[in-house]
Protein backbone atom coordinates (compact mmCIF):
# COMPACT_ATOMS: atom_id res chain seq x y z
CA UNK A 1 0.00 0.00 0.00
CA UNK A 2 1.42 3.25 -1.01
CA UNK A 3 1.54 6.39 1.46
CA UNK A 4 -1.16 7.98 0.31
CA UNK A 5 -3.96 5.19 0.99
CA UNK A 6 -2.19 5.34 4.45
CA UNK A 7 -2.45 8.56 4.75
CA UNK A 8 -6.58 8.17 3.41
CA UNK A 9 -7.24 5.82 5.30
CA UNK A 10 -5.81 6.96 8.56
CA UNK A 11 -7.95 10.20 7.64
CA UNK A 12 -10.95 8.57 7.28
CA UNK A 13 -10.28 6.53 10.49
CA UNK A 14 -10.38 9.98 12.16
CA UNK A 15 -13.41 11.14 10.65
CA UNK A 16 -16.30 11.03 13.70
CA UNK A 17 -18.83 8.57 12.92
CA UNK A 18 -16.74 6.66 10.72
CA UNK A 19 -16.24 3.33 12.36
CA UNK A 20 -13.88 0.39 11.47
CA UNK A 21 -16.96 -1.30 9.54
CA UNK A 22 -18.50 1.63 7.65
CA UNK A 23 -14.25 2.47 6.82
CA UNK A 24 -14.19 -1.29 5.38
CA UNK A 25 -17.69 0.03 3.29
CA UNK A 26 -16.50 2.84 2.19
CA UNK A 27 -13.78 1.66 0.69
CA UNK A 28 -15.47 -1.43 -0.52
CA UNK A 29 -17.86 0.76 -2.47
CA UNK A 30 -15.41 3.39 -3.83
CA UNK A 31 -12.89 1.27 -4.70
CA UNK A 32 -10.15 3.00 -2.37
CA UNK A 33 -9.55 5.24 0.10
CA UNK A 34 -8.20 7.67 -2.29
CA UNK A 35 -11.75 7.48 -4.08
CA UNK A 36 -13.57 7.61 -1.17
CA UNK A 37 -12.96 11.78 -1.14
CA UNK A 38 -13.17 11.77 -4.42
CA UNK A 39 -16.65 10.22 -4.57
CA UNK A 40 -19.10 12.78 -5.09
CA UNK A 41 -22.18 13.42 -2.22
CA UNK A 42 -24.84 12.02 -3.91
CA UNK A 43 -23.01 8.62 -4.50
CA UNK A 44 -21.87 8.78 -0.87
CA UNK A 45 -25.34 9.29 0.34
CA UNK A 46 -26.35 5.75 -1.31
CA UNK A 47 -23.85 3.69 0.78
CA UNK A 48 -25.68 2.64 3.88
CA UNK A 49 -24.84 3.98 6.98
CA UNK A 50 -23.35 6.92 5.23
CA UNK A 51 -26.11 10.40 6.03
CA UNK A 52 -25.49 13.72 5.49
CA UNK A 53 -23.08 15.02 8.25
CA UNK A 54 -20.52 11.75 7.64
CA UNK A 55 -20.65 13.18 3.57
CA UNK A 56 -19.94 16.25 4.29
CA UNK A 57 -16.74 15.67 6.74
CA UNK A 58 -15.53 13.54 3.91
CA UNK A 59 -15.46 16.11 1.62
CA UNK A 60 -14.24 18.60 3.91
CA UNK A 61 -10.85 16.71 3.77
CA UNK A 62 -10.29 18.07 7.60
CA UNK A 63 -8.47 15.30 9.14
CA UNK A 64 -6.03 14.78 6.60
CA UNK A 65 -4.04 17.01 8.54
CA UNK A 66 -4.51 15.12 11.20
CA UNK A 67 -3.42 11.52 9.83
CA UNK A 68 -0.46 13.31 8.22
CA UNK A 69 0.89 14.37 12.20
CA UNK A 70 -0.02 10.93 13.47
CA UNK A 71 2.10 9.12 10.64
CA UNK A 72 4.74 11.48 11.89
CA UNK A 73 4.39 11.25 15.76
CA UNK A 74 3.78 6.81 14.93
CA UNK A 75 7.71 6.88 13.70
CA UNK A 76 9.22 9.29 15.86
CA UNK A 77 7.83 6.91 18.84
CA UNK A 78 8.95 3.23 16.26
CA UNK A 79 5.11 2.54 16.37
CA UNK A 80 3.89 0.37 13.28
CA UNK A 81 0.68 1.47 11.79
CA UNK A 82 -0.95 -1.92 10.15
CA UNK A 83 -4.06 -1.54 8.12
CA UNK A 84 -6.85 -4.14 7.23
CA UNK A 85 -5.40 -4.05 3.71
CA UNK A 86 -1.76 -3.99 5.15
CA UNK A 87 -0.07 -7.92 4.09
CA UNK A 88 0.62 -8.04 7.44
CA UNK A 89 -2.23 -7.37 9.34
CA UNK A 90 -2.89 -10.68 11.57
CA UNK A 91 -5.24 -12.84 9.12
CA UNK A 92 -6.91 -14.85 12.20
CA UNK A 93 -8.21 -10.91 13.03
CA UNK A 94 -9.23 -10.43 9.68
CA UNK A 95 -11.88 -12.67 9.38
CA UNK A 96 -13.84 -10.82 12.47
CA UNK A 97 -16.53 -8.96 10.74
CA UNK A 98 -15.91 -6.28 13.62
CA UNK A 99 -12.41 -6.74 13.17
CA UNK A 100 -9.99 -3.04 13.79
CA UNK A 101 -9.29 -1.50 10.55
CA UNK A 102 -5.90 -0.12 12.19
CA UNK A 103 -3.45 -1.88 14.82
CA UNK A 104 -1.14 0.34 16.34
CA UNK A 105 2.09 -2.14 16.86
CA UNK A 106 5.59 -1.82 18.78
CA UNK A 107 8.28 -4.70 18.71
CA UNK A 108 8.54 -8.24 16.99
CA UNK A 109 5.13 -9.31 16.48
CA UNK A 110 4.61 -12.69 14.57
CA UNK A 111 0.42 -12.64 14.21
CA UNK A 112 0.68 -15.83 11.80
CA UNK A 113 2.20 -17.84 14.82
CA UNK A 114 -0.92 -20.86 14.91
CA UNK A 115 0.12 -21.39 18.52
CA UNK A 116 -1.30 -18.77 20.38
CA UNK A 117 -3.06 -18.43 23.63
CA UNK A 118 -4.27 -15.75 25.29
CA UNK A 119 -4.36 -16.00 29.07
CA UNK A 120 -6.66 -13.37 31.18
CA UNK A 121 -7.54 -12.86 34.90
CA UNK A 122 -8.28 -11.34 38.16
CA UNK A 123 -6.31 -8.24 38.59
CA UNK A 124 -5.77 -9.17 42.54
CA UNK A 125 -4.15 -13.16 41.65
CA UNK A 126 -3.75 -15.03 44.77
CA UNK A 127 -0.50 -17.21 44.93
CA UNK A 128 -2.20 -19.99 43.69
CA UNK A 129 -3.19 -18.45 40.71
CA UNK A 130 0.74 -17.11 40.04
CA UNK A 131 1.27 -20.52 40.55
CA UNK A 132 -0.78 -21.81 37.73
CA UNK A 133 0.35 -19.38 35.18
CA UNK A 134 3.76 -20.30 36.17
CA UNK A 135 3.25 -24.05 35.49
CA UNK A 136 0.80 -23.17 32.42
CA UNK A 137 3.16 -21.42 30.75
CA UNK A 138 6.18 -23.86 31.52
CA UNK A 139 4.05 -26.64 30.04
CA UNK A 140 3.72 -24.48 26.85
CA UNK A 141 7.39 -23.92 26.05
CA UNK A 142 8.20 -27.16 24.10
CA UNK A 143 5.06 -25.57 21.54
CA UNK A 144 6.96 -22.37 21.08
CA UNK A 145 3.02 -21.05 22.13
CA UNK A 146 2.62 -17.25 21.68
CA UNK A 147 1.16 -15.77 24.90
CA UNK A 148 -1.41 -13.18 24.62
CA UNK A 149 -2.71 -10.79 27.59
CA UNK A 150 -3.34 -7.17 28.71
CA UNK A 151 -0.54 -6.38 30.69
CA UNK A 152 -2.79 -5.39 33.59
CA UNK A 153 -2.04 -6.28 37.34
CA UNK A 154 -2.40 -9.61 38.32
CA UNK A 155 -2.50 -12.86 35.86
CA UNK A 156 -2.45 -10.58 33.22
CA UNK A 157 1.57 -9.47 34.18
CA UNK A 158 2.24 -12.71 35.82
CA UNK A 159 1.54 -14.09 31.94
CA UNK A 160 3.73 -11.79 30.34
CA UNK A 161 6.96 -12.32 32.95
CA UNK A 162 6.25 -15.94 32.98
CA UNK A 163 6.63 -15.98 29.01
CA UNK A 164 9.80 -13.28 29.06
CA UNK A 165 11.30 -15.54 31.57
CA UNK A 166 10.76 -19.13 29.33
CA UNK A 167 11.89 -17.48 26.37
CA UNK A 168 8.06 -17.21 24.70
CA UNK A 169 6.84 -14.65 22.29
CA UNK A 170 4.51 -12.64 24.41
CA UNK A 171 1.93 -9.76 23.34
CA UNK A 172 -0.23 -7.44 25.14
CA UNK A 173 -3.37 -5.91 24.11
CA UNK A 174 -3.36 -2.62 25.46
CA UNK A 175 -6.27 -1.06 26.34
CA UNK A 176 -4.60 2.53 27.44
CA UNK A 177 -2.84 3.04 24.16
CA UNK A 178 0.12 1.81 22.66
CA UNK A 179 2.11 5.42 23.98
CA UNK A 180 0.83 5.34 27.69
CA UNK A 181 2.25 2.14 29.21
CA UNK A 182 -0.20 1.44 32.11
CA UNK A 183 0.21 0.54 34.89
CA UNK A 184 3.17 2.42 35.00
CA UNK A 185 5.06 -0.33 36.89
CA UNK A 186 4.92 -2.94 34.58
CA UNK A 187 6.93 -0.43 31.87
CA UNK A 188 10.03 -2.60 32.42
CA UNK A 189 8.21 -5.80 31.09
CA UNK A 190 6.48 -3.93 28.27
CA UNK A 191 10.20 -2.94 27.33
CA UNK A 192 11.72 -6.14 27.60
CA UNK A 193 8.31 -7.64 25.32
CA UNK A 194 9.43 -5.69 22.25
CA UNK A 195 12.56 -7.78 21.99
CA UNK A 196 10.27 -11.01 21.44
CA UNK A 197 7.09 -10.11 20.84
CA UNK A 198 5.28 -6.62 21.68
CA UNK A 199 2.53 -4.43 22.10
CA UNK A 200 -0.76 -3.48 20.37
């Protein structure tokens, strides 16, 4: 994909009331995200889910600006920016009708690893529960598993460490942003992720 789909794209991603399946329409229906500003009103107005205000903030072109500065502040912090129509997007994701049209990435990701496992829990993990990750995990290294989680307090961490210490890929799923490393304390592990694995 060239630079300037990116850059159309990532403008109509900040367009309000443009969501990641009327994006995937959109562009469906026009062809491109170039087209999609080129298309004129009245054929916009036919696509479903498309009314009057969401036309005319398309061809107001106002957040091109926008997507131009993020591009910009995505390298200056070595953040990938992988689109739907990006080779690399994760192809298990892009079967999900509902499925994010952009994934903000940091480190050495492999999506297409078919060992993956995502484990989740209580953010207040008694010892027991540390305990089972631990021996979860440990029981997973001879299948090279990719561990998924949210780097959160609790089993969520305890996942992560448990994979950095075995040697496993491990990924977390932020839910504060892929700039704002939260909790704070766990920045250490987020760091040490990138190397073999990373962060979305």
């Amino acid at each position: 994909m060239n630079d300037q789909s990116r850059v159309c794209l990532l403008a109509l991603h900040f367009i309000p009331g443009i969501g990641d399946y009327l994006l995937r329409q959109l562009v469906s229906y026009c062809g491109s995200a170039e087209r999609v500003f080129k298309t004129p009103k009245g054929k916009l107005l036919k696509i479903p889910g498309v009314g009057e205000v969401t036309a005319n903030a398309i061809l107001a072109h106002q957040t091109f600006d926008m997507a131009e500065k993020e591009i910009l502040r995505a390298e200056k912090l070595n953040v990938e920016l992988i689109f739907y129509l990006d080779k690399n997007y994760p192809s298990r994701l892009k079967q999900l009708q509902d499925a994010p049209t952009l994934l903000y990435c940091k480190g050495a990701i492999d999506f297409e690893n078919p060992k993956s496992i995502a484990i989740v829990g209580t953010r207040k993990a008694t010892a027991y529960g540390r305990e089972c990750v631990e021996q979860l995990i440990a029981e997973l290294v001879p299948h090279q598993a990719l561990i998924v989680s949210g780097l959160a307090y609790g089993i969520d961490i305890q996942a992560h460490k448990q994979a950095i210490k075995q040697g496993l890929q491990t990924l977390a799923i932020m839910g504060s942003g892929i700039d704002v490393i939260y909790p704070a304390t766990h920045k250490d592990a987020a760091h040490q992720m990138q190397k073999n694995g990373g962060l979305v």
